[in-house]
N, C-alpha and C. Protein backbone atom coordinates (compact mmCIF):
# COMPACT_ATOMS: atom_id res chain seq x y z
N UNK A 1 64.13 -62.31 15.97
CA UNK A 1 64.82 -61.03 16.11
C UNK A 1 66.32 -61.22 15.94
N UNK A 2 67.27 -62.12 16.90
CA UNK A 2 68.42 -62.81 16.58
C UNK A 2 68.83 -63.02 15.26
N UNK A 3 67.86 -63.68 14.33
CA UNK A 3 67.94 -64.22 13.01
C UNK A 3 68.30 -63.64 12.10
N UNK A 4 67.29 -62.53 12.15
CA UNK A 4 67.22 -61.09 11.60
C UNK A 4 68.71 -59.90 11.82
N UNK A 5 68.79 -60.45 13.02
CA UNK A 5 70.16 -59.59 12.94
C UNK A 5 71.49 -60.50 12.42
N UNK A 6 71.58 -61.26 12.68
CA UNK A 6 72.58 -62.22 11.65
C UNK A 6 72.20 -62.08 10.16
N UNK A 7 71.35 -61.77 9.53
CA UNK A 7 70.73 -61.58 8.24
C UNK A 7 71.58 -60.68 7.79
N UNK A 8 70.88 -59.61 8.82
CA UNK A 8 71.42 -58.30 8.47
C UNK A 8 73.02 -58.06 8.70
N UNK A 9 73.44 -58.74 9.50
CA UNK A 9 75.04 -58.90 9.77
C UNK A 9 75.43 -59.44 8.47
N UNK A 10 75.25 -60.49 7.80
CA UNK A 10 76.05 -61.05 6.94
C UNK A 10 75.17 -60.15 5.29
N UNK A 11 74.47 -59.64 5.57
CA UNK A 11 73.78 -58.92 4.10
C UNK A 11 75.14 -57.65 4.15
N UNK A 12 75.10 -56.71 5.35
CA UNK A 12 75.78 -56.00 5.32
C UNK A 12 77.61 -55.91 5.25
N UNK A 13 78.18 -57.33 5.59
CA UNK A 13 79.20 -58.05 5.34
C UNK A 13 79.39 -57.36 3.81
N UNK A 14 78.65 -58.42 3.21
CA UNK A 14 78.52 -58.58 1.72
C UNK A 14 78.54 -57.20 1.07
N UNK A 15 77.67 -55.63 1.95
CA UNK A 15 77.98 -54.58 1.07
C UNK A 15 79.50 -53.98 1.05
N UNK A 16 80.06 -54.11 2.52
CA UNK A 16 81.09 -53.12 2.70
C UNK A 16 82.20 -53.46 1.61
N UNK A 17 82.44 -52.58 1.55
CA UNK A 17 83.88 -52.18 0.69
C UNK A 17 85.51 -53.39 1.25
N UNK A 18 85.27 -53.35 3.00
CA UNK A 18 86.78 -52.71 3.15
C UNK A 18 86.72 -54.45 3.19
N UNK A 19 87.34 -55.28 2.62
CA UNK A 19 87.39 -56.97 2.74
C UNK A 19 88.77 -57.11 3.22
N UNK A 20 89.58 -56.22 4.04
CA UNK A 20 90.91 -56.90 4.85
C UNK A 20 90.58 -58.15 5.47
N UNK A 21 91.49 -58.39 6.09
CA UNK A 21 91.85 -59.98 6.78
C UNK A 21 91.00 -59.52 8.27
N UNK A 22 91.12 -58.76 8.64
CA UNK A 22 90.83 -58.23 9.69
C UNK A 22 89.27 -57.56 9.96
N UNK A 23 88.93 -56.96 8.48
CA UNK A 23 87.22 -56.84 8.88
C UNK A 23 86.65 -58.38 8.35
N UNK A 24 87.19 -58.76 7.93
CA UNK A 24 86.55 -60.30 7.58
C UNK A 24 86.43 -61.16 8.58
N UNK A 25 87.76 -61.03 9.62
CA UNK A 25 87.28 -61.69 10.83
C UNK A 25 86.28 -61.17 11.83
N UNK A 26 86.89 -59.82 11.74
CA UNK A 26 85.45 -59.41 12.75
C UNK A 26 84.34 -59.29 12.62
N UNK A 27 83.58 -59.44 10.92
CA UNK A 27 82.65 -59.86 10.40
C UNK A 27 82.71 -61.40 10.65
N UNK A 28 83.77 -62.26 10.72
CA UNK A 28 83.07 -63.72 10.54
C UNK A 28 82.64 -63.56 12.35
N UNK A 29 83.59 -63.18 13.66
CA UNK A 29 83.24 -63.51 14.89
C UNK A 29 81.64 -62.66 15.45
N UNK A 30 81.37 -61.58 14.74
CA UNK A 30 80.33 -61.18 15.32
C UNK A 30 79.17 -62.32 14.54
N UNK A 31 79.19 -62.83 13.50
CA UNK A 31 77.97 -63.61 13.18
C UNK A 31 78.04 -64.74 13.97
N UNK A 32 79.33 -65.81 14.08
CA UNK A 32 79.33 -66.32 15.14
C UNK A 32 78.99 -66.53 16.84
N UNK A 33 79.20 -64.73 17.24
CA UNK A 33 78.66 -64.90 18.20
C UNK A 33 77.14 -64.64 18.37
N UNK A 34 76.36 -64.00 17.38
CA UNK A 34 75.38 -64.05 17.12
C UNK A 34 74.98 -65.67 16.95
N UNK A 35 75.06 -66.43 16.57
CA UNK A 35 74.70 -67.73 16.11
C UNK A 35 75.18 -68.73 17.89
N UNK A 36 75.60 -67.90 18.22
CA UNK A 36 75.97 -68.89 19.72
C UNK A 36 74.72 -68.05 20.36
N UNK A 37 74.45 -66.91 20.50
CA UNK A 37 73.58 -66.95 21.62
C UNK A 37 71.94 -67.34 21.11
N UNK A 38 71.73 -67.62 19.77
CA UNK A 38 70.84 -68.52 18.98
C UNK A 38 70.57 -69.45 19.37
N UNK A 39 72.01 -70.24 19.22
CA UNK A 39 71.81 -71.76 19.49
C UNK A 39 71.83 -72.45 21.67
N UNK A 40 72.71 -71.83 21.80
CA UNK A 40 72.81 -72.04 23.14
C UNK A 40 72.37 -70.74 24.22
N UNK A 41 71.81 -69.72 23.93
CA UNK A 41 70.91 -68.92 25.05
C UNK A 41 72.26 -68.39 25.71
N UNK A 42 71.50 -67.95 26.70
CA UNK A 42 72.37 -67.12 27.92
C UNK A 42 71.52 -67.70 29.22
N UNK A 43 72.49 -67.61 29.91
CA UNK A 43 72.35 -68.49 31.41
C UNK A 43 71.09 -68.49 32.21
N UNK A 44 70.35 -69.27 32.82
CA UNK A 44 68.82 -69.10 33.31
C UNK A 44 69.24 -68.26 34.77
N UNK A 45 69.99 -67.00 35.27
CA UNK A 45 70.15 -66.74 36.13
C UNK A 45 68.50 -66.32 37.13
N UNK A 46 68.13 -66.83 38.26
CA UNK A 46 67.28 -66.41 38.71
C UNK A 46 67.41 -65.55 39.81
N UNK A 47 68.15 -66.71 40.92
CA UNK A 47 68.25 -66.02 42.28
C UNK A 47 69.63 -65.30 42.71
N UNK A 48 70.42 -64.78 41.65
CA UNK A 48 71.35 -63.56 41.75
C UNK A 48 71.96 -63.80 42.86
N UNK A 49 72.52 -64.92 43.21
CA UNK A 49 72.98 -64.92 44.50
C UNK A 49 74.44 -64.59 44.34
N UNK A 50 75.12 -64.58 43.36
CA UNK A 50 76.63 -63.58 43.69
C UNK A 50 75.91 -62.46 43.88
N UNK A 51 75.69 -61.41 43.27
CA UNK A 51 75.28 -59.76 43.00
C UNK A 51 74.70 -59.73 44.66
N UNK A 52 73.84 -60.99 45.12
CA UNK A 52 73.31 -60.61 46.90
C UNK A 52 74.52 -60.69 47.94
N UNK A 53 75.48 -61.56 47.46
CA UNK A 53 76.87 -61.95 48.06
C UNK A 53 77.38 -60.66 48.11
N UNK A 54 77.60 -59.96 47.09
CA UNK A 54 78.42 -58.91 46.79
C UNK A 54 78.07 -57.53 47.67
N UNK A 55 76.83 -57.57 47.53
CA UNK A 55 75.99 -56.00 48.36
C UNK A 55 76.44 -56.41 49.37
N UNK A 56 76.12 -57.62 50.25
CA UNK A 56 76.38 -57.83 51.28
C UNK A 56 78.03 -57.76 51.72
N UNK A 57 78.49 -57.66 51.06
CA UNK A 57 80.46 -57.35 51.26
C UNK A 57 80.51 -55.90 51.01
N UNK A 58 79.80 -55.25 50.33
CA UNK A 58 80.10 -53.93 50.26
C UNK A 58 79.46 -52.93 51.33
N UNK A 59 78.21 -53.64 52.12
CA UNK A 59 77.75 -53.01 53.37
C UNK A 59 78.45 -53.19 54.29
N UNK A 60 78.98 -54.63 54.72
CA UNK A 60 80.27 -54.74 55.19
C UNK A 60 81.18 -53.98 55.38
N UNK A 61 81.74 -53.48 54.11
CA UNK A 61 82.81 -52.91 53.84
C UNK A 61 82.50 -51.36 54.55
N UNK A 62 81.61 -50.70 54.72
CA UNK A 62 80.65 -49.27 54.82
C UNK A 62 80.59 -49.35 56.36
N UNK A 63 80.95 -50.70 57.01
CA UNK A 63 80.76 -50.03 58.28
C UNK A 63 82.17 -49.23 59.16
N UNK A 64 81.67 -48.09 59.60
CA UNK A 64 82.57 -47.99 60.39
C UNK A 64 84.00 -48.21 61.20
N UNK A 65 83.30 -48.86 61.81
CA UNK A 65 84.30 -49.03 63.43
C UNK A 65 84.27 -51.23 63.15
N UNK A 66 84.68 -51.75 62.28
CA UNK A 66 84.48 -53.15 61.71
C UNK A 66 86.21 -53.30 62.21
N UNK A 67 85.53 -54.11 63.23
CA UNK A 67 86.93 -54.87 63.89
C UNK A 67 87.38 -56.06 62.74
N UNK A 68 88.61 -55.95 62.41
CA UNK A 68 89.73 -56.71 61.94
C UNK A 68 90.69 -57.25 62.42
N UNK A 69 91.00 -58.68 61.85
CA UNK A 69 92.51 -58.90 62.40
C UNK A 69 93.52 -59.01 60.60
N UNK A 70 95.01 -58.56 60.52
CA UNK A 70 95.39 -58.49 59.10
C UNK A 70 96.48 -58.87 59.43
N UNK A 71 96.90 -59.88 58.59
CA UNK A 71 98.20 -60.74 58.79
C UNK A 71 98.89 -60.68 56.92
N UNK A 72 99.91 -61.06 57.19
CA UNK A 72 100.85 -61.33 56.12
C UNK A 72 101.42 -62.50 56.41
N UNK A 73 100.99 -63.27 54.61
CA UNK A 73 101.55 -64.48 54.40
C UNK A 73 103.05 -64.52 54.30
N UNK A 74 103.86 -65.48 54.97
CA UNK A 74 105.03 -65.46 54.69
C UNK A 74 104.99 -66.75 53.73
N UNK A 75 106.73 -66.87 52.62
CA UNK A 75 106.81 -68.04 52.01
C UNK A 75 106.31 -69.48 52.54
N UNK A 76 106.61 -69.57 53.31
CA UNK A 76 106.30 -71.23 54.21
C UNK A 76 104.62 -70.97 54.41
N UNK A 77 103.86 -69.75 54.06
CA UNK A 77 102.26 -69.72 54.23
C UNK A 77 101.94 -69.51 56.12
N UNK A 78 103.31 -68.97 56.50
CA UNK A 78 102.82 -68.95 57.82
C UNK A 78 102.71 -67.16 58.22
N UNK A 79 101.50 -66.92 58.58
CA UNK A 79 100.89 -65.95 59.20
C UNK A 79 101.57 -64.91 60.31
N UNK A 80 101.67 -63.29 59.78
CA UNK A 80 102.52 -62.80 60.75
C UNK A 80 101.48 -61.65 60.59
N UNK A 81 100.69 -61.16 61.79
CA UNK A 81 100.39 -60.00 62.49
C UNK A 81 100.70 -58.75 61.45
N UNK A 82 99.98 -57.50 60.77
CA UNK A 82 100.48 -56.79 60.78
C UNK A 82 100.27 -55.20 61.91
N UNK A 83 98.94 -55.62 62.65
CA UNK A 83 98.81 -54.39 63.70
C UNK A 83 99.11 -55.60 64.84
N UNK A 84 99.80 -54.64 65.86
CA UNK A 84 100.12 -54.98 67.31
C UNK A 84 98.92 -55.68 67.77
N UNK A 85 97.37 -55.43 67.40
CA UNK A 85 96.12 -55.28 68.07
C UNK A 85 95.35 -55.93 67.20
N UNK A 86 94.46 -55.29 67.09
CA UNK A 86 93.58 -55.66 65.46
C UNK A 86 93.68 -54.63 64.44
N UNK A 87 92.71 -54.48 63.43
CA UNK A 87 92.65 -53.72 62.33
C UNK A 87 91.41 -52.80 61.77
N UNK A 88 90.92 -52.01 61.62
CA UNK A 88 89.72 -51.06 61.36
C UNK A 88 89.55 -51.55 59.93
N UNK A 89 88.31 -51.75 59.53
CA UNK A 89 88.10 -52.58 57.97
C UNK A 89 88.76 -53.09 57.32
N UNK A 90 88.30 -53.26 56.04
CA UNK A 90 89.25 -54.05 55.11
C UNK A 90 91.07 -53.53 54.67
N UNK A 91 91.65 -53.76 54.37
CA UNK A 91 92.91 -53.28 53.63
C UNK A 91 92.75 -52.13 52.28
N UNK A 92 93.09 -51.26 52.44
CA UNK A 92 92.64 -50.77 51.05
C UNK A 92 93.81 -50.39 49.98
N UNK A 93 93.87 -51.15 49.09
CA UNK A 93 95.21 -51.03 47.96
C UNK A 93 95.46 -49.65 47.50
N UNK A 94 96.82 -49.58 47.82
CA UNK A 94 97.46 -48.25 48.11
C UNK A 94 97.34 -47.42 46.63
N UNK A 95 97.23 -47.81 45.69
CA UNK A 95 96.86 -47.42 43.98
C UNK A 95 95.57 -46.93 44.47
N UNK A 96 94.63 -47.45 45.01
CA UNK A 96 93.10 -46.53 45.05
C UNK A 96 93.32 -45.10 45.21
N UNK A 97 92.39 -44.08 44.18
CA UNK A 97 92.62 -42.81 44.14
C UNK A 97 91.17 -42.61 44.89
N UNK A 98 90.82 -41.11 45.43
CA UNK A 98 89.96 -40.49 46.12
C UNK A 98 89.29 -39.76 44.83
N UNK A 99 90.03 -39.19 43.65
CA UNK A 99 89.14 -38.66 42.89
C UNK A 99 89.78 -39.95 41.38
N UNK A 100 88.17 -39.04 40.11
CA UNK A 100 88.79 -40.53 39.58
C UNK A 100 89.91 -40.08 38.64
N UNK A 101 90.30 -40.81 38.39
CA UNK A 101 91.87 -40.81 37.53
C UNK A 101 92.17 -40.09 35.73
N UNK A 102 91.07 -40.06 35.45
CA UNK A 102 90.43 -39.16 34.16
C UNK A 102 89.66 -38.47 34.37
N UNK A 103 89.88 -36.90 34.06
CA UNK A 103 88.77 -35.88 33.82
C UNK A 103 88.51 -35.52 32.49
N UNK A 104 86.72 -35.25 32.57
CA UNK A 104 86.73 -34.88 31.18
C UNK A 104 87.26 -33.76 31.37
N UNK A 105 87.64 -32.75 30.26
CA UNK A 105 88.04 -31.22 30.02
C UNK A 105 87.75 -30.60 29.02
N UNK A 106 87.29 -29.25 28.97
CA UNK A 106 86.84 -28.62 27.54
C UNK A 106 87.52 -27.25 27.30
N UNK A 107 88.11 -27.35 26.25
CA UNK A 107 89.02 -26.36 25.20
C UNK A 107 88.28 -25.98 24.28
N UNK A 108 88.85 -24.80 24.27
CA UNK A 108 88.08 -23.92 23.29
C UNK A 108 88.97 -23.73 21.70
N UNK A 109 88.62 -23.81 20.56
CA UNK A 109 89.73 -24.17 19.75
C UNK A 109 89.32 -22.78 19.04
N UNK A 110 89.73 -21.98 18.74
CA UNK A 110 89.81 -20.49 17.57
C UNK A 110 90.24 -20.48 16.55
N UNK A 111 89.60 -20.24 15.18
CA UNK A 111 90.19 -20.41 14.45
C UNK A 111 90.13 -18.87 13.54
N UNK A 112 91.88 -18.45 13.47
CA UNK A 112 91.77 -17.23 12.93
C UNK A 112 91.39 -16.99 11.51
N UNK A 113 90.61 -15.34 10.91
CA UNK A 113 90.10 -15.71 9.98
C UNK A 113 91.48 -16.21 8.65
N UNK A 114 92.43 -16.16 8.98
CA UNK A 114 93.64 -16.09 7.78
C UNK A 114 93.13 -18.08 8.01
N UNK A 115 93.32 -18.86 8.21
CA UNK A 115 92.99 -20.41 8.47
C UNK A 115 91.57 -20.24 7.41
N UNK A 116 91.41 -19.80 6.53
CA UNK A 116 90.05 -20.08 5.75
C UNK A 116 88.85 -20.27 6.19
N UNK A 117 88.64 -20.08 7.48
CA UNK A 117 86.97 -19.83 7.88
C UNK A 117 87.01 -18.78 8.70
N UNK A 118 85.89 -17.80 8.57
CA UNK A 118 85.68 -17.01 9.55
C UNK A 118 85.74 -16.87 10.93
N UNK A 119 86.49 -16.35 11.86
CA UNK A 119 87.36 -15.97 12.96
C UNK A 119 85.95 -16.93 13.95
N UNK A 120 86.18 -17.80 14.35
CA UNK A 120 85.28 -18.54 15.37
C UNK A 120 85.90 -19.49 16.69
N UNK A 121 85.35 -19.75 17.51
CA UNK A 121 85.49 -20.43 18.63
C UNK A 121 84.47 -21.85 18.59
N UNK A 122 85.24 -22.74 18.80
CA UNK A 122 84.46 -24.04 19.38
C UNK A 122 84.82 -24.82 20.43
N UNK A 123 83.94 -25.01 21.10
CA UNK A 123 84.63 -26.14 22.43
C UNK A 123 84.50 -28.02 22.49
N UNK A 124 85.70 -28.02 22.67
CA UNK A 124 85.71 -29.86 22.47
C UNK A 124 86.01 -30.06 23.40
N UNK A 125 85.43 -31.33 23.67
CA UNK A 125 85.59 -32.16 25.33
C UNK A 125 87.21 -33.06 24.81
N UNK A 126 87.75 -32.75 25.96
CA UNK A 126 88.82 -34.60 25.43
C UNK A 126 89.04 -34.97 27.17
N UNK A 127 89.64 -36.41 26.93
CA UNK A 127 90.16 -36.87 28.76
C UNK A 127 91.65 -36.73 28.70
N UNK A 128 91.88 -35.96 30.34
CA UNK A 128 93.21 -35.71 30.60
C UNK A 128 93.26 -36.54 31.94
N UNK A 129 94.32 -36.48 32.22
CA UNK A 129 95.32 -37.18 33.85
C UNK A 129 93.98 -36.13 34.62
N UNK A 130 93.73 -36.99 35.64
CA UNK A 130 93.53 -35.53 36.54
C UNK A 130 94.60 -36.32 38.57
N UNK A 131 95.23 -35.22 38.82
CA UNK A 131 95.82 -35.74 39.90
C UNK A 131 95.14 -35.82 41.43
N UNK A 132 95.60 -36.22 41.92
CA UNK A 132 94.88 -36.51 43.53
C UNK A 132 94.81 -35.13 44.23
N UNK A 133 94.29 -35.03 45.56
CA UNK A 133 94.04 -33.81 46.09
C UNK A 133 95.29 -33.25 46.34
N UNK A 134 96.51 -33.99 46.40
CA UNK A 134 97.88 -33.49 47.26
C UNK A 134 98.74 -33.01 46.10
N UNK A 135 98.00 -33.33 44.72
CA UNK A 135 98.14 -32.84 43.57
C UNK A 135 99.51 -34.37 42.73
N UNK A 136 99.73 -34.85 43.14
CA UNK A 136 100.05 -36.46 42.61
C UNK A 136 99.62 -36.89 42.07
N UNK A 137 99.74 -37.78 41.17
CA UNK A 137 99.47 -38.65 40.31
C UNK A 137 99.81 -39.62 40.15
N UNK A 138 98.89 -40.98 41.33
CA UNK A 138 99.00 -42.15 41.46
C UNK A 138 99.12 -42.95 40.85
N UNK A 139 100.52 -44.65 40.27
CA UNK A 139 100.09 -45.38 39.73
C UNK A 139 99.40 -46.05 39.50
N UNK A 140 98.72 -46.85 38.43
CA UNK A 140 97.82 -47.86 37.90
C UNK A 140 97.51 -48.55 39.20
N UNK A 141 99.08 -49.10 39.27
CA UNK A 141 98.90 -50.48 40.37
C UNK A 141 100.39 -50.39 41.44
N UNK A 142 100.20 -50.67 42.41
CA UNK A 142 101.11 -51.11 43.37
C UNK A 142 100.77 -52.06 44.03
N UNK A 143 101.71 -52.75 44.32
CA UNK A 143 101.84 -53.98 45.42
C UNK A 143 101.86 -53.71 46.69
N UNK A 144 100.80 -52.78 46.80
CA UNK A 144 100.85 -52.33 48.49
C UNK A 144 99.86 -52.24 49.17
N UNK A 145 99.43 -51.96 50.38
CA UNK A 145 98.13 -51.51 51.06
C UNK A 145 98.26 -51.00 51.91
N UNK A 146 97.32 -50.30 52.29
CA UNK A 146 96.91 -49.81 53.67
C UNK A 146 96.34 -50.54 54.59
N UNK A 147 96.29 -50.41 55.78
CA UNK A 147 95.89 -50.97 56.65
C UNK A 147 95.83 -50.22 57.65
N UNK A 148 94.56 -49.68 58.72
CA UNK A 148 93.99 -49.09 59.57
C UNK A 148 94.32 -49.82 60.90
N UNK A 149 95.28 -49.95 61.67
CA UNK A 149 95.76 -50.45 62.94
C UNK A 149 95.51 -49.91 64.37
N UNK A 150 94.32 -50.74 65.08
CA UNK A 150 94.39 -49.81 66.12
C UNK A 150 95.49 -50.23 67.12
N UNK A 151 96.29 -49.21 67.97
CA UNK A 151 97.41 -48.89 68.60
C UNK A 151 97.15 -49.44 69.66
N UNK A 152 98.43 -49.79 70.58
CA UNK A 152 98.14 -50.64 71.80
C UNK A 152 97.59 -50.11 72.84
N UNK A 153 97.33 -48.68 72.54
CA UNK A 153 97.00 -48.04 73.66
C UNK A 153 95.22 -47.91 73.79
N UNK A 154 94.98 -48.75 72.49
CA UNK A 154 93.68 -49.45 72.23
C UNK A 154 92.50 -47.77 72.23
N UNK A 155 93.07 -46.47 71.99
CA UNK A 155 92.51 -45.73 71.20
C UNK A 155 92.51 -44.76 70.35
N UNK A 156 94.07 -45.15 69.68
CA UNK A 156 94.12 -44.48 68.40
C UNK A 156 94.24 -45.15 67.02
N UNK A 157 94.36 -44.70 65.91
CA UNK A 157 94.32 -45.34 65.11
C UNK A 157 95.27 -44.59 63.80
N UNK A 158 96.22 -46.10 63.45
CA UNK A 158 97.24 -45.97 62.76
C UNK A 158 97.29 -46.65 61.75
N UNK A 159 96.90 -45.72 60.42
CA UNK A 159 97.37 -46.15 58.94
C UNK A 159 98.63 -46.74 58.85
N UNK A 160 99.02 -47.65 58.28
CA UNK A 160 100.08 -48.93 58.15
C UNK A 160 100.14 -48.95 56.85
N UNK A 161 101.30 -48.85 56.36
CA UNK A 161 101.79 -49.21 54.54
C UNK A 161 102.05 -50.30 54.85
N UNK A 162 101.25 -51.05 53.98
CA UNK A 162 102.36 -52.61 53.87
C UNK A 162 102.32 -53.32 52.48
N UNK A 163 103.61 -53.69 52.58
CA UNK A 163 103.63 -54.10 50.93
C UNK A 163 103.53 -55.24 50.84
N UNK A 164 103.71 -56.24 51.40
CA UNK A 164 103.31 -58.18 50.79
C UNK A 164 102.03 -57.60 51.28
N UNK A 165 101.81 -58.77 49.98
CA UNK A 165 99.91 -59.19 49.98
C UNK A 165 99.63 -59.68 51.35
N UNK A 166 98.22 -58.82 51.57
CA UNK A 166 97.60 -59.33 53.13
C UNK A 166 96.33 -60.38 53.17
N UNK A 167 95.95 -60.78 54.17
CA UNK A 167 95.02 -61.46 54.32
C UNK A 167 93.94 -61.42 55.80
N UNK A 168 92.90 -60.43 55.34
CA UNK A 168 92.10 -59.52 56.36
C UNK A 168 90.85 -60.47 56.56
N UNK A 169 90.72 -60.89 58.31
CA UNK A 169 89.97 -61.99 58.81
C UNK A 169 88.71 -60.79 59.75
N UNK A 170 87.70 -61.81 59.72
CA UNK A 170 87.12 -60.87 61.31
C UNK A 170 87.37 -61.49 62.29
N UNK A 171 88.07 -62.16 62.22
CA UNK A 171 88.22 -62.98 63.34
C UNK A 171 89.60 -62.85 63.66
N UNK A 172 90.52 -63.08 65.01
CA UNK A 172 91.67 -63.39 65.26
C UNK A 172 92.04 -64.88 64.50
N UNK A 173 93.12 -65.02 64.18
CA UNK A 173 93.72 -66.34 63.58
C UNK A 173 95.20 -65.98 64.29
N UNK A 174 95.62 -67.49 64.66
CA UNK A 174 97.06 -67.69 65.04
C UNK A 174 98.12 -67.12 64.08
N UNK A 175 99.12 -66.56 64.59
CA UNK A 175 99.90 -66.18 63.95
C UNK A 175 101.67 -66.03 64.68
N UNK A 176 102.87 -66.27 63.53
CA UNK A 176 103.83 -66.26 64.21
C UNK A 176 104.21 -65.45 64.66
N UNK A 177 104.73 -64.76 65.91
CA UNK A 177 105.85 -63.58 66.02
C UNK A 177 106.87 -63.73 65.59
């Protein structure tokens, strides 16, 4: 079946027209990579043990009330507290949006009859920005996070901006004041 499609990859090479530098390479790398997974296969994965690793961090991640402790590395690698107390789940990077960051959208395009076709309507999908609920429009990426801090008064709970990279334990770890 493989064979056959390298056949047909390099038969169809041979019809096209367009021989730039550029479809020639991407004609020579797709037969190539065809001819690698020929010769050397794809990996004998059986027991999926990242993908079981992973569910298991993301149920994790789903619980609730998941006691934390969240510190910030300083230069020297020494550890500084960022809640008074501990921390409510993981850190969550302050770039994460609540809705997603592209909507599809559909326009209706009219075309009058003077434009050479008869007076009609059609609708095309395209992707636009779409902004957050507060109506913003979050960057790509920031160097920041959140962090869920519970308060010393051990029952409220206080969202924390923090901008150096953190490092979120379940456990308490020593740290400097």
């Amino acid at each position: 079946m493989k064979i056959a499609a390298i056949i047909g990859l390099v038969m169809l090479a041979g019809c096209q027209q367009d021989q730039s530098g550029s479809a020639r390479e991407t004609q020579q790398s797709l037969q190539l990579s065809e001819e690698t997974a020929v010769t050397v296969g794809v990996p004998a994965i059986k027991n999926y043990a990242e993908k079981r690793q992973l569910k298991m961090i993301y149920e994790l991640r789903d619980s609730a009330n998941l006691v934390t402790y969240t510190y910030t590395i300083d230069m020297q690698g020494k550890r500084h507290k960022v809640c008074p107390t501990n921390s409510v789940g993981f850190g969550i990077p302050y770039s994460t949006q609540y809705t997603a960051p592209k909507a599809l959208r559909m326009a209706k395009s009219i075309y009058p009859p003077s434009s050479g076709y008869s007076q009609s309507a059609e609708w095309k999908s395209y992707e636009a920005d779409q902004s957050e609920p507060n109506g913003l429009y979050m960057p790509q990426q920031a160097d920041a996070t959140w962090v869920i801090c519970l308060h010393r008064d051990g029952k409220t709970l206080a969202p924390t901006y923090v901008e150096p990279r953190i490092v979120v334990y379940l456990f308490e770890m020593p740290a400097v004041d």
